[in-house]
Every structure is written in C-alpha cells, then in structure tokens.
N, C-alpha and C. Protein backbone atom coordinates (compact mmCIF):
# COMPACT_ATOMS: atom_id res chain seq x y z
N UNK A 1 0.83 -1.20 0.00
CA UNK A 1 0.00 0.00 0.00
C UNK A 1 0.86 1.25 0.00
N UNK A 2 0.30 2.05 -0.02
CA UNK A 2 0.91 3.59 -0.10
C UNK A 2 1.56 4.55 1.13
N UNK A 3 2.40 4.57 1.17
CA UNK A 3 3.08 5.26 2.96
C UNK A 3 2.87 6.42 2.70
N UNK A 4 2.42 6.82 3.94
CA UNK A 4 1.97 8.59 4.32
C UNK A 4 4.08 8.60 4.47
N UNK A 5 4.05 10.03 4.19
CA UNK A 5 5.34 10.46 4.40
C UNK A 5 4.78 11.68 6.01
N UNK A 6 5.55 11.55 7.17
CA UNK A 6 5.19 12.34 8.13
C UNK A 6 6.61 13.13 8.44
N UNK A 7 6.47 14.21 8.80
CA UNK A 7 7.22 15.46 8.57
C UNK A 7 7.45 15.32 10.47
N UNK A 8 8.54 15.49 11.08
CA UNK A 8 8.17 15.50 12.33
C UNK A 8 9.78 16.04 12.93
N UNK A 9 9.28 17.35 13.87
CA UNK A 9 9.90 18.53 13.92
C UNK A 9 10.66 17.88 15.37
N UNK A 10 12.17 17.65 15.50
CA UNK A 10 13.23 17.50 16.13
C UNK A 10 12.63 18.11 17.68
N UNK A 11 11.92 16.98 18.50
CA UNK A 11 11.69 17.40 19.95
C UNK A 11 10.04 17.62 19.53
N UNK A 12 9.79 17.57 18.45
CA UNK A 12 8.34 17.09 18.42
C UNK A 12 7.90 15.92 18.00
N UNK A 13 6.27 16.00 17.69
CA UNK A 13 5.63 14.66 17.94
C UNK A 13 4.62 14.70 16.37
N UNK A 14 4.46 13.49 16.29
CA UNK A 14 3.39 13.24 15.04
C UNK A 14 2.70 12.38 14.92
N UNK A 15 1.72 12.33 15.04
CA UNK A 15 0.54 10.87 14.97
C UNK A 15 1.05 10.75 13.47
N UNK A 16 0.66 8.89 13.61
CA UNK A 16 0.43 8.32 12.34
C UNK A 16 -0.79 8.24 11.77
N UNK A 17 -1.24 8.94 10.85
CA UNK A 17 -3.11 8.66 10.58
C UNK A 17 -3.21 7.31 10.48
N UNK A 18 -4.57 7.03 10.96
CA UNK A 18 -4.98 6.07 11.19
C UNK A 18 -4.89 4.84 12.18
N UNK A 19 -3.14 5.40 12.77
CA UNK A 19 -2.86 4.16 13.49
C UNK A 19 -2.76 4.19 14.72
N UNK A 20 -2.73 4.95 15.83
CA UNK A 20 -2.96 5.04 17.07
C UNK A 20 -1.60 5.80 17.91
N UNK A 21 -0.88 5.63 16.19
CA UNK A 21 0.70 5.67 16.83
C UNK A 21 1.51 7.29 16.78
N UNK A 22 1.98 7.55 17.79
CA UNK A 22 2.72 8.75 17.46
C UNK A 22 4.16 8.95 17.51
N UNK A 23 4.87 9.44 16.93
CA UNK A 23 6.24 8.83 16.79
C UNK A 23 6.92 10.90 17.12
N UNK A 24 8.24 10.70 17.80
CA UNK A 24 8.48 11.58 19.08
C UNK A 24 9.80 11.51 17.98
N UNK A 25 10.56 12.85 17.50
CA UNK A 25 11.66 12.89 17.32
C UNK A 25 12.73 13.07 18.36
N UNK A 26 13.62 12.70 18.69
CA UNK A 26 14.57 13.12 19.69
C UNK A 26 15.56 13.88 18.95
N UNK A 27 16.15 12.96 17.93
CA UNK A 27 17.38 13.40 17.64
C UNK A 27 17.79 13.26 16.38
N UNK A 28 18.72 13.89 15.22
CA UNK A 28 18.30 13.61 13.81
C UNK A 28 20.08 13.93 13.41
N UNK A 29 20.77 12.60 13.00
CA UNK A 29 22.62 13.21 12.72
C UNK A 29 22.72 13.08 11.21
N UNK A 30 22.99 13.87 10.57
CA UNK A 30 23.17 13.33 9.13
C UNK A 30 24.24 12.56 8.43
N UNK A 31 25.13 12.13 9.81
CA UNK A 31 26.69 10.91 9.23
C UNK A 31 26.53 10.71 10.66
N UNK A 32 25.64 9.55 10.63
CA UNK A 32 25.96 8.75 11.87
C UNK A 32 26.97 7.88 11.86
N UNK A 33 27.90 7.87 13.05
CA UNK A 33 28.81 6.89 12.94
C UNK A 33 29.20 6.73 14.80
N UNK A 34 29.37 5.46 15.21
CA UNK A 34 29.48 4.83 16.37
C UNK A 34 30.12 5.16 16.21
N UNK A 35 31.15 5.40 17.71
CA UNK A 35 32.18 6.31 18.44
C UNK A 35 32.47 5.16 19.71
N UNK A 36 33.60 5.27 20.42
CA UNK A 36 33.86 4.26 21.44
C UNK A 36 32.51 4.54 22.59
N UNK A 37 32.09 5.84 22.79
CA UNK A 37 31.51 6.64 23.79
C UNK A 37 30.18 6.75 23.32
N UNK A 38 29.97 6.42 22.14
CA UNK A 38 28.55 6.80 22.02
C UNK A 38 28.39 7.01 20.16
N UNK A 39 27.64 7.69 19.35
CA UNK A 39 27.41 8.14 18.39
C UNK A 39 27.64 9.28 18.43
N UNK A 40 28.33 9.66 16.95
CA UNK A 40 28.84 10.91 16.51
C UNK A 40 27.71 11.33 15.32
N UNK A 41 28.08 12.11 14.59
CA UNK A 41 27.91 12.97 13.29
C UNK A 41 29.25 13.03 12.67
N UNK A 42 29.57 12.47 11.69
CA UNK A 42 31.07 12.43 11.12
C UNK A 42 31.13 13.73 10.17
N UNK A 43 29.76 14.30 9.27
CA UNK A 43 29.92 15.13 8.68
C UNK A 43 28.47 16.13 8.96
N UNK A 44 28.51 16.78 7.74
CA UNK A 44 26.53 17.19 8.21
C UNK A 44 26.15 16.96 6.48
N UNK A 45 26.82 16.17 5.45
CA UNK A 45 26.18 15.61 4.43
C UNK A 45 25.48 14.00 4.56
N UNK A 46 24.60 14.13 4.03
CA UNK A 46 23.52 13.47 4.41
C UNK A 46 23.91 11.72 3.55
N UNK A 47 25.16 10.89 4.84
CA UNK A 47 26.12 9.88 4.76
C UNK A 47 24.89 9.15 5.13
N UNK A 48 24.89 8.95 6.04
CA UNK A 48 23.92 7.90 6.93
C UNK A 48 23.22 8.27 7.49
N UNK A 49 21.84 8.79 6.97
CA UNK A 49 21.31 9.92 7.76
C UNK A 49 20.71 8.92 8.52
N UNK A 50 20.40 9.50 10.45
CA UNK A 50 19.65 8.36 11.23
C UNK A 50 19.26 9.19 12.34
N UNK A 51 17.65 8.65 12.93
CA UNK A 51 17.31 9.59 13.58
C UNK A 51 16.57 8.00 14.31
N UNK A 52 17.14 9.59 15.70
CA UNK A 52 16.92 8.37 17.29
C UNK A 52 15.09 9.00 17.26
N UNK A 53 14.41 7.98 17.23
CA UNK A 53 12.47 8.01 18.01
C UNK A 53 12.06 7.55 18.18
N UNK A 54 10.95 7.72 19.38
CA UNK A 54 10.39 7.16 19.97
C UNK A 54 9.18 6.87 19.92
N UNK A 55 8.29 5.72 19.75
CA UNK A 55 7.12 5.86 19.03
C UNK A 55 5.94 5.24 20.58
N UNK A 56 5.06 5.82 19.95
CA UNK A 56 4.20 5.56 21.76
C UNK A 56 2.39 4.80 20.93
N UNK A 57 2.08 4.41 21.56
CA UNK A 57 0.88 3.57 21.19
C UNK A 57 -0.25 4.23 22.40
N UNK A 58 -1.34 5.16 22.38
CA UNK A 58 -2.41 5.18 23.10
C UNK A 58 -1.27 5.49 24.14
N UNK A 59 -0.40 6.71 23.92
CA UNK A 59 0.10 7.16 25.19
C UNK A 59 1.47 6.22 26.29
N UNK A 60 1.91 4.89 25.51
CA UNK A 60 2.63 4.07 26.51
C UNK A 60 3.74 3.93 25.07
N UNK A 61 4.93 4.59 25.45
CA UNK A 61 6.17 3.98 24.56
C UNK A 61 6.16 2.63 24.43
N UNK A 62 6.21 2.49 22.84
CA UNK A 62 6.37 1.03 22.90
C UNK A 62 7.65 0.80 21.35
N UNK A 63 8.50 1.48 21.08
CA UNK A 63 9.46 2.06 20.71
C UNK A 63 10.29 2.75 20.94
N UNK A 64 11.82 2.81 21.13
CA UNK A 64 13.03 3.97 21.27
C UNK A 64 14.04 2.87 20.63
N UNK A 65 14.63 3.88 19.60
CA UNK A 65 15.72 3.69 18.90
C UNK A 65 15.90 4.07 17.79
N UNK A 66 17.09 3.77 17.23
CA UNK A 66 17.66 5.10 15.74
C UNK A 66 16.96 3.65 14.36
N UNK A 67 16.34 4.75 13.90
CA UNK A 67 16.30 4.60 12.14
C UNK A 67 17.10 5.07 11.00
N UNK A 68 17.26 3.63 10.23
CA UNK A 68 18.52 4.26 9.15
C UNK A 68 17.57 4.88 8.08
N UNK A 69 18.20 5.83 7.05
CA UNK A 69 18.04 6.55 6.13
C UNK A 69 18.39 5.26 4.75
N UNK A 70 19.56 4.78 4.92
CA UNK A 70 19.61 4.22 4.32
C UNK A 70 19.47 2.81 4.15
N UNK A 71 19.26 2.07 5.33
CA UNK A 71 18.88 0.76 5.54
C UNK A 71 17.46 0.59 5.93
N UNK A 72 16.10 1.10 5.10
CA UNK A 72 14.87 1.04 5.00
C UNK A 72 14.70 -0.80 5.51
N UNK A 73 15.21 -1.67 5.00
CA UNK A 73 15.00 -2.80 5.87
C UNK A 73 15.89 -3.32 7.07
N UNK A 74 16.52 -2.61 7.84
CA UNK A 74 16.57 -2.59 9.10
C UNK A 74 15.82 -2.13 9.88
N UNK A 75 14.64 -3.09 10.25
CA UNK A 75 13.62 -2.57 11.07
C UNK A 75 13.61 -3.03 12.42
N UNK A 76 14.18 -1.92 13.42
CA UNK A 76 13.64 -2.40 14.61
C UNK A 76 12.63 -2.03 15.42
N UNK A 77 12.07 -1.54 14.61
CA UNK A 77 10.54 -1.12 15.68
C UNK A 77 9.04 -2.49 14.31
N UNK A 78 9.13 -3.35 15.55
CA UNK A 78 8.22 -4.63 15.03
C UNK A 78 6.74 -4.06 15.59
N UNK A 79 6.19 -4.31 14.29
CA UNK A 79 4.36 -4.03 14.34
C UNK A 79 3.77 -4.71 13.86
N UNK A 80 2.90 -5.33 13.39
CA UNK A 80 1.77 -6.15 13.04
C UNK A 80 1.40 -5.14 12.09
N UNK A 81 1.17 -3.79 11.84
CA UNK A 81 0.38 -3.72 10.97
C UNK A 81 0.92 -2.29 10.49
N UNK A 82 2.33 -1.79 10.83
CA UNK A 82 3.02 -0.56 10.30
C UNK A 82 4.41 -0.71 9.93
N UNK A 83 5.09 -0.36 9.44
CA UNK A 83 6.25 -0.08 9.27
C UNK A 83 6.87 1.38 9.46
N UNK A 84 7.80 1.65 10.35
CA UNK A 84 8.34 2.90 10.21
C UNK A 84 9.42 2.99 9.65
N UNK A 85 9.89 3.90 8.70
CA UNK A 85 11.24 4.01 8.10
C UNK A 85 11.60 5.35 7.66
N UNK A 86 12.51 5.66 7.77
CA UNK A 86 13.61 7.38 7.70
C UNK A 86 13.76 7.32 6.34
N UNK A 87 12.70 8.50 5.76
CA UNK A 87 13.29 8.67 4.46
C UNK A 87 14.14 9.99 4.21
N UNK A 88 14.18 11.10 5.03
CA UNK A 88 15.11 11.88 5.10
C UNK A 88 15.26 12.63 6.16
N UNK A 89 16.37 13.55 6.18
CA UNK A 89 15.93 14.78 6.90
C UNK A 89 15.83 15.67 6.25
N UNK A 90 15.05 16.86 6.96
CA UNK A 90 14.79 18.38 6.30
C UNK A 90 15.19 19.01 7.36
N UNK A 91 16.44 19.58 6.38
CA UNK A 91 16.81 21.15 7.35
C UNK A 91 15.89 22.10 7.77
N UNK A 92 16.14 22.58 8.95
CA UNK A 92 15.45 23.76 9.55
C UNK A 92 15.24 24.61 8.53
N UNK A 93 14.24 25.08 8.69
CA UNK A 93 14.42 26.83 7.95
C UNK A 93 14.38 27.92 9.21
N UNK A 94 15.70 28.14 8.72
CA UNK A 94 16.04 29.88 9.03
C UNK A 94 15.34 30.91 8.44
C-alpha cells in the first residue's frame, strides 16, 4: 500500500493517521557513525542519515531507537500492521 510520508519537527511529535501511533523525534545526525563513547555525526552531508524516536501507542512507549536513512529494511521497531522508516531529513528553515 501507499506510505503517508510524516514530517516531524526534532523534539516534536506526530501521529500516524490512522494508526494510534505517534512517533516523538529526539534526535536527527546526518553521518551517523558509532564512536567508542557513544554516536557521533562524522559530517553534516547526508552519509547515513539516522534519527533516534520514539514511538508511543495510546500514550505508553512502545518504541526507542535510531532509524537508518539508508537501511529502509533494518527494522527495529516490530508491528503487526506498520512499518516505520527514515526517508530523510529536512533542514530547519532559518
């Protein structure tokens, strides 16, 4: 079927139509790359773009963790009846 594309503003929130689900941006790096300490940003061209969120069902997280940009089938947020996947980021406007 056809995926809604949802726009969802860094520290904000976005229901999924139809599905109960709202998905919480935290955090959005455009060259993600593991670090001994944690995750970096290696550049700000859009390498691996991956964004850490959190997705909540009727109010109870039932999702946290990073989505790849470019690995659309690395899915770790398991649903029965959605798929979430990072198709980009959009820069702020200044």
């Amino acid at each position: 079927g056809a995926g809604h594309v949802l726009t969802v503003t860094l520290g904000g929130d976005a229901a999924v139509p139809g599905s109960g689900l709202t998905v919480h941006a935290t955090a959005f790096l455009p060259a993600l790359q593991v670090v001994s300490d944690g995750v970096t940003s290696a550049s700000n061209d859009p390498v691996n773009p991956a964004a850490l969120v959190s997705i909540s069902e009727a109010g109870k997280e039932i999702f946290r963790g990073w989505l790849f940009g470019n690995f659309p089938d690395m899915q770790p947020f398991e649903h029965p009846k959605f798929r979430i996947t990072l198709v980009e980021g959009v820069p702020a406007k200044g």
